[in-house]
Protein backbone atom coordinates (compact mmCIF):
# COMPACT_ATOMS: atom_id res chain seq x y z
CA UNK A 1 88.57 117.71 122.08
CA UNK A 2 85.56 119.74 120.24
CA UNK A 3 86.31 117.10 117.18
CA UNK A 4 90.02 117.46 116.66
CA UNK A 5 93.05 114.88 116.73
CA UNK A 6 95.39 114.79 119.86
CA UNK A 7 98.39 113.13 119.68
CA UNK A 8 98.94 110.77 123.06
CA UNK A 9 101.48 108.64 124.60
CA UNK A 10 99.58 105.07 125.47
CA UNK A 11 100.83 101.46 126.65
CA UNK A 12 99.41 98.48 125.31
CA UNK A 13 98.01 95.61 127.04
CA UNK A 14 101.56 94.55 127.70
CA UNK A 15 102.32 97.88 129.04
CA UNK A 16 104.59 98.65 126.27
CA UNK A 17 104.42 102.18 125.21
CA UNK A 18 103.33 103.68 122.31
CA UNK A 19 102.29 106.99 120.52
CA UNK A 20 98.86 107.52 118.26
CA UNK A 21 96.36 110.34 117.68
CA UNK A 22 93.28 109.79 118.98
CA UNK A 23 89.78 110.95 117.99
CA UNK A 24 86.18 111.26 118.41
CA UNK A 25 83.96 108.79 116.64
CA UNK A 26 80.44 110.55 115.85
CA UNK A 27 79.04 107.38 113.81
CA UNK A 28 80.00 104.78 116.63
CA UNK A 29 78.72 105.55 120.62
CA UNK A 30 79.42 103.30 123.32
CA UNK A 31 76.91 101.63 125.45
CA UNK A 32 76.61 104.75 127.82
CA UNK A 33 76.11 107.13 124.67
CA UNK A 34 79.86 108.41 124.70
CA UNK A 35 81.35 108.75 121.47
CA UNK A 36 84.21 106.18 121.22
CA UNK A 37 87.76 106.58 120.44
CA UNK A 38 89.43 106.54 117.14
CA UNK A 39 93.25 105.52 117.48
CA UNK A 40 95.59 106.17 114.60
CA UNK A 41 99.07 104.61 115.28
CA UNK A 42 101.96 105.90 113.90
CA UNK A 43 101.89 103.81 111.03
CA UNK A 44 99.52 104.85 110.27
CA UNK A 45 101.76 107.48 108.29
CA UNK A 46 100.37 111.08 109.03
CA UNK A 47 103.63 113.42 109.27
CA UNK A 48 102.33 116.66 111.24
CA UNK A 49 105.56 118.43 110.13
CA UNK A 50 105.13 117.60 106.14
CA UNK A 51 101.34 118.60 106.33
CA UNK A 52 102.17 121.98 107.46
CA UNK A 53 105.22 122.25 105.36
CA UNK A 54 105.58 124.66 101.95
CA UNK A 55 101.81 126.65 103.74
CA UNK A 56 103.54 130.26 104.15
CA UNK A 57 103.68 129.94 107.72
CA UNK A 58 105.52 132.20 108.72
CA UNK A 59 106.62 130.41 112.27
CA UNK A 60 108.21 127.91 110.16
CA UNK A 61 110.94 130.12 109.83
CA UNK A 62 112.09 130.38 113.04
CA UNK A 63 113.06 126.78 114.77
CA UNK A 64 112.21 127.41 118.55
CA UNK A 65 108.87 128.89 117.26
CA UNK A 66 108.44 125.73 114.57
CA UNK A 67 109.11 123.24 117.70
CA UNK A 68 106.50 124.88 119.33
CA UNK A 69 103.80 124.89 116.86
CA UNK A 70 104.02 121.03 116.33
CA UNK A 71 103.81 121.03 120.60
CA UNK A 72 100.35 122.95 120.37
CA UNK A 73 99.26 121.06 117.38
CA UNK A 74 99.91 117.66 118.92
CA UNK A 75 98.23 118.91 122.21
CA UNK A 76 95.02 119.80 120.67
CA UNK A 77 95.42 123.35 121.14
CA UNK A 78 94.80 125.66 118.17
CA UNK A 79 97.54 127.72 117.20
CA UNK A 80 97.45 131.42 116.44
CA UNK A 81 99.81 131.92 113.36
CA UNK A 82 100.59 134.11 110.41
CA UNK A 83 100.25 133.13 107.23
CA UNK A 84 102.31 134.66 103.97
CA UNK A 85 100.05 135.59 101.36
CA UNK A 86 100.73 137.15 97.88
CA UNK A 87 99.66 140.64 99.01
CA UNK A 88 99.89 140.05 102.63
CA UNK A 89 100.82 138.79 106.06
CA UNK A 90 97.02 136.77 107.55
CA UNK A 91 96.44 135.79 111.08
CA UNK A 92 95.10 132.34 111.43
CA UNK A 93 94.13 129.91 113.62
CA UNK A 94 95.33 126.47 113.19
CA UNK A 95 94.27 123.34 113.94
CA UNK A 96 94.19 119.61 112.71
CA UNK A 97 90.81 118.23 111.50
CA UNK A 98 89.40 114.51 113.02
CA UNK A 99 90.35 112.30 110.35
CA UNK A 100 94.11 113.76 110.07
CA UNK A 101 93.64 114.33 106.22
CA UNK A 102 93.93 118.16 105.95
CA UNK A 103 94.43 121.31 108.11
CA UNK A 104 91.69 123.79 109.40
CA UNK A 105 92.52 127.46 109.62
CA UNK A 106 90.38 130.24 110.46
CA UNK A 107 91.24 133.83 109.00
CA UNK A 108 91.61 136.36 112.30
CA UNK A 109 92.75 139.60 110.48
């Protein structure tokens, strides 16, 4: 997970289901020295899709290629985009940070 949220499908104690993202937790280690799990339910009220919204990405535009991005996102995966800027179109790299606050990107080209 190299730090970053994933978005999961789990079932409660009573085996109902339920979705949350789920990261690392440098501070807190369990008895074996693994870092343990931080779970954010969806109440939690992060909206991938209004986070990513109004950036000048440019997949946006298209819906298959919108659908997609919020697939990769949500699977940890970071996503290879291009971003509108005033003077230019930027390759970036994408990705969601560990406390679901903000986006990462990384400039390519």
């Amino acid at each position: 997970m190299e730090g970053r949220a994933v978005h999961k499908q789990l079932y409660n104690p009573e085996g109902q289901k339920y979705r949350a993202w789920l990261t690392p937790d440098d501070k807190n280690l369990t008895e074996n020295g693994n870092k343990k799990i931080r779970h954010y339910h969806e109440n939690y009220g992060y909206d991938t899709e209004k986070v990513i919204a109004g950036k000048g990405i440019k997949e946006l535009e298209d819906p298959k290629a919108g659908e997609e991005l919020m697939y990769s996102l949500k699977k940890v995966t970071p996503s290879k985009l291009r971003l509108l800027v005033p003077t230019a179109i930027k390759s970036i790299l994408l990705r969601l940070t560990r406390s679901l606050k903000r986006l990462t990107y990384t400039i390519i080209s």
